[in-house]
C-alpha atoms as a PDB file:
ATOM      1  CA  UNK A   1      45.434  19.024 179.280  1.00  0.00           C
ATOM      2  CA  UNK A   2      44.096  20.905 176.500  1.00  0.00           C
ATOM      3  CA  UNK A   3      40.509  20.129 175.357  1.00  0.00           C
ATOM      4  CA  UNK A   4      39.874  20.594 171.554  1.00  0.00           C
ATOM      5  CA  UNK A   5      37.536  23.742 170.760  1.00  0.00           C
ATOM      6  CA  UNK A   6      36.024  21.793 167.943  1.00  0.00           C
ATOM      7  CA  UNK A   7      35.159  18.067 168.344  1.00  0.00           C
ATOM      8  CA  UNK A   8      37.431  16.071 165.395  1.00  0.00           C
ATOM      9  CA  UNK A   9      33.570  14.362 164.696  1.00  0.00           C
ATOM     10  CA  UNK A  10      30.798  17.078 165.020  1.00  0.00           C
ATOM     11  CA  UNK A  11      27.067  16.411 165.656  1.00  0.00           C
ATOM     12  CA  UNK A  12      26.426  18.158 162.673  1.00  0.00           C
ATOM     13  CA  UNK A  13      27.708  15.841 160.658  1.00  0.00           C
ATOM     14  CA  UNK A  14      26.001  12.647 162.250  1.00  0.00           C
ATOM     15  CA  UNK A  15      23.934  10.300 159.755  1.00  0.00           C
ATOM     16  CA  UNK A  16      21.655   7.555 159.649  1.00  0.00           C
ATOM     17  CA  UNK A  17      22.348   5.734 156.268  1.00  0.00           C
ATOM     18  CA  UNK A  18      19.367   2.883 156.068  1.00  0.00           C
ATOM     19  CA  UNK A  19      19.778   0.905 153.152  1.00  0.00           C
ATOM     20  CA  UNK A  20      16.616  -0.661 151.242  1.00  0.00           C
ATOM     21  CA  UNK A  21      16.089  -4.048 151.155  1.00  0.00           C
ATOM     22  CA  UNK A  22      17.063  -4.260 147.447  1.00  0.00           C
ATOM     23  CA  UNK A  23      20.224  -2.857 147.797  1.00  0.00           C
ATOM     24  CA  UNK A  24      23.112  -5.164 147.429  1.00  0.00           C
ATOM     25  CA  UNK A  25      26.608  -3.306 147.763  1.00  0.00           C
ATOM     26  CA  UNK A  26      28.332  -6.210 146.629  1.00  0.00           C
ATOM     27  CA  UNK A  27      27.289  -6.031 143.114  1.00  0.00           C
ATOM     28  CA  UNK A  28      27.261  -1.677 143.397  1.00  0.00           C
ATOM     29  CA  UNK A  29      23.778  -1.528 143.743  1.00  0.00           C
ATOM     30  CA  UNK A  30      23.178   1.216 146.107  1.00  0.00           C
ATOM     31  CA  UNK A  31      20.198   2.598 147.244  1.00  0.00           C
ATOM     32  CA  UNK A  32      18.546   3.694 150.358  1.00  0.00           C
ATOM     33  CA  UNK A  33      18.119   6.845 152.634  1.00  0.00           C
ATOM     34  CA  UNK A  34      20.545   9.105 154.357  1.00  0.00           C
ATOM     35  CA  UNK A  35      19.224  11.614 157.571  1.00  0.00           C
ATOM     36  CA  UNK A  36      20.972  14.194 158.814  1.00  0.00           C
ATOM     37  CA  UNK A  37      20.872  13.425 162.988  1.00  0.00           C
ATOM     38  CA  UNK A  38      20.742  16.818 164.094  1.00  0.00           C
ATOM     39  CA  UNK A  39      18.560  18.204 161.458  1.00  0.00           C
ATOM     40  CA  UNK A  40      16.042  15.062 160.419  1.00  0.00           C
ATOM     41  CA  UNK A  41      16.828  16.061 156.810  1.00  0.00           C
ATOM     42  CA  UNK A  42      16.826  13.036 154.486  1.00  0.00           C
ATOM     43  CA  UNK A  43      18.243  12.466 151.229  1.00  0.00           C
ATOM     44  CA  UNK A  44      16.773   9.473 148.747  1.00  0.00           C
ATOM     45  CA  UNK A  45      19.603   7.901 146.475  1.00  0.00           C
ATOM     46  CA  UNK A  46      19.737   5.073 144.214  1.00  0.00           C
ATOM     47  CA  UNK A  47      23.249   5.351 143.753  1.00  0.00           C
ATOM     48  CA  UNK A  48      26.667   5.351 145.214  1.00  0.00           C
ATOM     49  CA  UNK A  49      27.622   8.553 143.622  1.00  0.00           C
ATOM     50  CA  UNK A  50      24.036  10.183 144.822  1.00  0.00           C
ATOM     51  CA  UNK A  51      24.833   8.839 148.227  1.00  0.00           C
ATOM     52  CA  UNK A  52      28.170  11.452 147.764  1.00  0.00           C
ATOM     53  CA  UNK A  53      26.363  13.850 146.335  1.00  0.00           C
ATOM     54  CA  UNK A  54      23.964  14.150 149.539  1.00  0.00           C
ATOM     55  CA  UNK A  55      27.060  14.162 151.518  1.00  0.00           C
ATOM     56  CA  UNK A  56      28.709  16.952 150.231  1.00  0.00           C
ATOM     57  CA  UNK A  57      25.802  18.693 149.726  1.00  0.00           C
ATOM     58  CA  UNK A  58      24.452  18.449 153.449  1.00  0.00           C
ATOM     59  CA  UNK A  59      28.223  18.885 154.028  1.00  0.00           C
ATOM     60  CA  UNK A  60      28.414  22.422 152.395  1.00  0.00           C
ATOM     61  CA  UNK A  61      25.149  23.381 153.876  1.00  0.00           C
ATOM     62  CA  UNK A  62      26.025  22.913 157.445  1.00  0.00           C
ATOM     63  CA  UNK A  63      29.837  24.253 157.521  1.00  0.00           C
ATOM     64  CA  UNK A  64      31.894  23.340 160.739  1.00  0.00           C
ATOM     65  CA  UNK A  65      34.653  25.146 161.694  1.00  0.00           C
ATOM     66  CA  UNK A  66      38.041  23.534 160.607  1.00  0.00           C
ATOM     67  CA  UNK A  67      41.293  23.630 162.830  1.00  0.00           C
ATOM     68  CA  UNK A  68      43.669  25.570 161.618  1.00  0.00           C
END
């Protein structure tokens, strides 16, 4: 049995996404606040596309090795 080097879903890359109470999905209103697990860095959005935009950023930020 071969164990994988690099876990397929890294700590790094574990969030907390609270959503406020006025957010309503449904209707694509979207806001709320997104932490980083290992790193307690938040990110505020008030939309789905600045909900992304944190993710890629953090994402970027905090490379993980990819298989190759």
């Amino acid at each position: 049995m071969n164990l994988a080097i690099h876990p397929s879903y890294p700590q790094a890359r574990a969030y907390v996404l609270k959503l406020h109470r006025d957010a309503n999905p449904a209707t694509g209103r979207v806001i709320g606040r997104l932490e980083n697990v290992t790193t307690g860095e938040q990110f505020v959005f008030s939309t789905a596309e600045e909900l992304l935009s944190c993710l890629a950023r953090d994402a970027s930020t905090h490379r993980i090795h990819s298989r190759d």
